[in-house]
C-alpha atoms as a PDB file:
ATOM      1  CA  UNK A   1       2.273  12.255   8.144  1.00  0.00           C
ATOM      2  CA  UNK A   2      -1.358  13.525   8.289  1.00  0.00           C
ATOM      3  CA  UNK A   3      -1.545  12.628  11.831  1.00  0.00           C
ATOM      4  CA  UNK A   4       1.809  14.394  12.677  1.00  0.00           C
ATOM      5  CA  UNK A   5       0.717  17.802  11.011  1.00  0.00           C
ATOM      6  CA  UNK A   6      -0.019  20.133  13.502  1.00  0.00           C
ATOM      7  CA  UNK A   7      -0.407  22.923  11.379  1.00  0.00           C
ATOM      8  CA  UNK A   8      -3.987  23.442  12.435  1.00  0.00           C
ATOM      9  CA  UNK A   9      -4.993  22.375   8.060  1.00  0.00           C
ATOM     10  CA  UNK A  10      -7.459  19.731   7.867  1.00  0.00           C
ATOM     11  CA  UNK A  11      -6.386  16.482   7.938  1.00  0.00           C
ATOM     12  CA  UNK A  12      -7.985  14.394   4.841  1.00  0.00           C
ATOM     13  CA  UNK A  13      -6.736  11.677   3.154  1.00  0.00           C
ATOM     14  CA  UNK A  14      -8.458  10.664  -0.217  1.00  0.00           C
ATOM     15  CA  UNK A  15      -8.599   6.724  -1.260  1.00  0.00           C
ATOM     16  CA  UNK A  16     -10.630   4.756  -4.274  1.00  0.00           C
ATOM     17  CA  UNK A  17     -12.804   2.297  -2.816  1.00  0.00           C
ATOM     18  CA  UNK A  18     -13.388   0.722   0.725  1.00  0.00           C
ATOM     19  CA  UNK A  19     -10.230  -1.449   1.275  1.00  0.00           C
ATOM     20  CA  UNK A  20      -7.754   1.262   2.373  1.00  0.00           C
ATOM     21  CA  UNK A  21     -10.474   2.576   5.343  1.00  0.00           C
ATOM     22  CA  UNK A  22     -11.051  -0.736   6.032  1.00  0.00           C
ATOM     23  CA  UNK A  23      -6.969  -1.268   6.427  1.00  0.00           C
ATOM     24  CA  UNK A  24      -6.828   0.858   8.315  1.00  0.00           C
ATOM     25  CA  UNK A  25      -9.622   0.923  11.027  1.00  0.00           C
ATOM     26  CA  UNK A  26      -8.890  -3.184  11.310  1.00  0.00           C
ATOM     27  CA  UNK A  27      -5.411  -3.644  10.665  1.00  0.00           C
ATOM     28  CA  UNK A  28      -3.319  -5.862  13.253  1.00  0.00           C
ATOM     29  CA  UNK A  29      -0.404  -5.685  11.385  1.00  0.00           C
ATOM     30  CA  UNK A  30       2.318  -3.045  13.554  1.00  0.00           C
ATOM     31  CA  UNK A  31       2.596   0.790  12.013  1.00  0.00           C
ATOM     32  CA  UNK A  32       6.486  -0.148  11.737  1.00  0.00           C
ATOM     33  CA  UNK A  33       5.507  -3.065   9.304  1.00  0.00           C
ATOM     34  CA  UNK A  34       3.206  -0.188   7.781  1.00  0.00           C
ATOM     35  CA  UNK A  35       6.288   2.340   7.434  1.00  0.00           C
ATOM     36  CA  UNK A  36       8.621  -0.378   6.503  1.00  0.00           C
ATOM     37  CA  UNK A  37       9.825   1.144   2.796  1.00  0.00           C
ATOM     38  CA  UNK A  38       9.691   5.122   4.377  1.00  0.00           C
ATOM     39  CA  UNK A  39      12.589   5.244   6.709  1.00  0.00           C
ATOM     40  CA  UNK A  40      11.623   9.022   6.531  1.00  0.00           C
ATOM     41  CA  UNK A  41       8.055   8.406   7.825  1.00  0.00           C
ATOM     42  CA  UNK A  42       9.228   5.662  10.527  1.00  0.00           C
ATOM     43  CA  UNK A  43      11.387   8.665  11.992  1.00  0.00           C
ATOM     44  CA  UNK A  44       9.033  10.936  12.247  1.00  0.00           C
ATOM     45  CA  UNK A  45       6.410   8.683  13.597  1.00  0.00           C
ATOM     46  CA  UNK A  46       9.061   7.333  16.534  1.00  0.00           C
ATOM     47  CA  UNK A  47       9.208  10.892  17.017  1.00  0.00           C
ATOM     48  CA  UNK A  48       6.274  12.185  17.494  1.00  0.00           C
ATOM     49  CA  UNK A  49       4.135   8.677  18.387  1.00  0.00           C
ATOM     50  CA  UNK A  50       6.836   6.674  20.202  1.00  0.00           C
ATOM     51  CA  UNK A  51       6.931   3.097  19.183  1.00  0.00           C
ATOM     52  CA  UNK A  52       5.673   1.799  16.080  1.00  0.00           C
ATOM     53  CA  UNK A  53       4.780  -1.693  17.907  1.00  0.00           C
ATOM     54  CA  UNK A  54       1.377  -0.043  17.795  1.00  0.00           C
ATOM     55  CA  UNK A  55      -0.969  -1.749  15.817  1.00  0.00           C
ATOM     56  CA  UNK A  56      -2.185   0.216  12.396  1.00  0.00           C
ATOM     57  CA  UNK A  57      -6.051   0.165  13.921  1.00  0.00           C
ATOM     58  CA  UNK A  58      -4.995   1.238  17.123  1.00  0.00           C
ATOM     59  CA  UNK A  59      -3.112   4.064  15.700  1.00  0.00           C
ATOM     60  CA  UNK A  60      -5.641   5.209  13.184  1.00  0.00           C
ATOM     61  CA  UNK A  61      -8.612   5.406  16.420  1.00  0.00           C
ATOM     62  CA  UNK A  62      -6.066   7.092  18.847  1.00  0.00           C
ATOM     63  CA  UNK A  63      -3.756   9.353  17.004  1.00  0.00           C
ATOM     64  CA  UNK A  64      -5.240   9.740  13.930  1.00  0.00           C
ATOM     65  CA  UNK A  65      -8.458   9.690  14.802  1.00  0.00           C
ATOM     66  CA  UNK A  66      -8.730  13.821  13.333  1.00  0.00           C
ATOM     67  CA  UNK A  67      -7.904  12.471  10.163  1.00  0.00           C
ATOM     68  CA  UNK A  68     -10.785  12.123   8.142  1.00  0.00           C
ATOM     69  CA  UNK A  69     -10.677   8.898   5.427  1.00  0.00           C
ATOM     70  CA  UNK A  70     -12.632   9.842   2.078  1.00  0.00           C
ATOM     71  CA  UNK A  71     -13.782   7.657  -0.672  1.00  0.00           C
ATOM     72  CA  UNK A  72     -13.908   9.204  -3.897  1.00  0.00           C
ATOM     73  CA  UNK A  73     -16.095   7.210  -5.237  1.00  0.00           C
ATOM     74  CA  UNK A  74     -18.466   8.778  -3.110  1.00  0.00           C
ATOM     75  CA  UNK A  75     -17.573  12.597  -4.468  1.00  0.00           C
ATOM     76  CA  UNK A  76     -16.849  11.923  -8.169  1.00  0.00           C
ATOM     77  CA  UNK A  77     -19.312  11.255 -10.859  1.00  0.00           C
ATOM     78  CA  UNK A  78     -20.139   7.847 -11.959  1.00  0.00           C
ATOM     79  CA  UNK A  79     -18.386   8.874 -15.440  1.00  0.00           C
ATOM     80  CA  UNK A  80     -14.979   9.142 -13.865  1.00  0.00           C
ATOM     81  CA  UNK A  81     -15.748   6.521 -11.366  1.00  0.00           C
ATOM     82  CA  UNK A  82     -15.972   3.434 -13.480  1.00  0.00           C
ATOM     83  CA  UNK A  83     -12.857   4.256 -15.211  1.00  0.00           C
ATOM     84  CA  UNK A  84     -11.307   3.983 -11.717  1.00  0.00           C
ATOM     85  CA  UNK A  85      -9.835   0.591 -10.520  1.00  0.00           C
END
């Protein structure tokens, strides 16, 4: 949905630790699989993307590329950090 906004607001999307970015900047596995429990979300991505055949990394370079993955591990202090999973 990031990807979709064109509201002209930043695009940022917050994750804990380096597994999610690393989804989704190597991912094979199609954006439909991805969107598979958000009918909502596969709607609006056939919508505005086309077909969801495309592969999650694919995606994530072309159309989301704007969309800027942060860690927050690497903004929050150590004291909230190792209480995260």
């Amino acid at each position: 949905m990031l990807a979709a906004d064109r509201s002209g607001r930043r695009a940022d999307l917050f994750v804990i630790g380096p597994e999610p970015a690393r989804f989704l900047r190597s991912s094979i596995s199609s954006a439909a699989w991805a969107l598979d429990r958000s009918p909502g979300a596969l709607r609006t991505f056939q919508a505005v993307f086309g077909s969801p055949s495309i592969p999650v990394r694919e995606f994530t370079a072309a159309h989301a590329g704007h969309v800027r993955i942060i860690d927050l591990r690497d903004h929050l202090p150590a004291t909230v950090t190792c209480l995260l999973p």
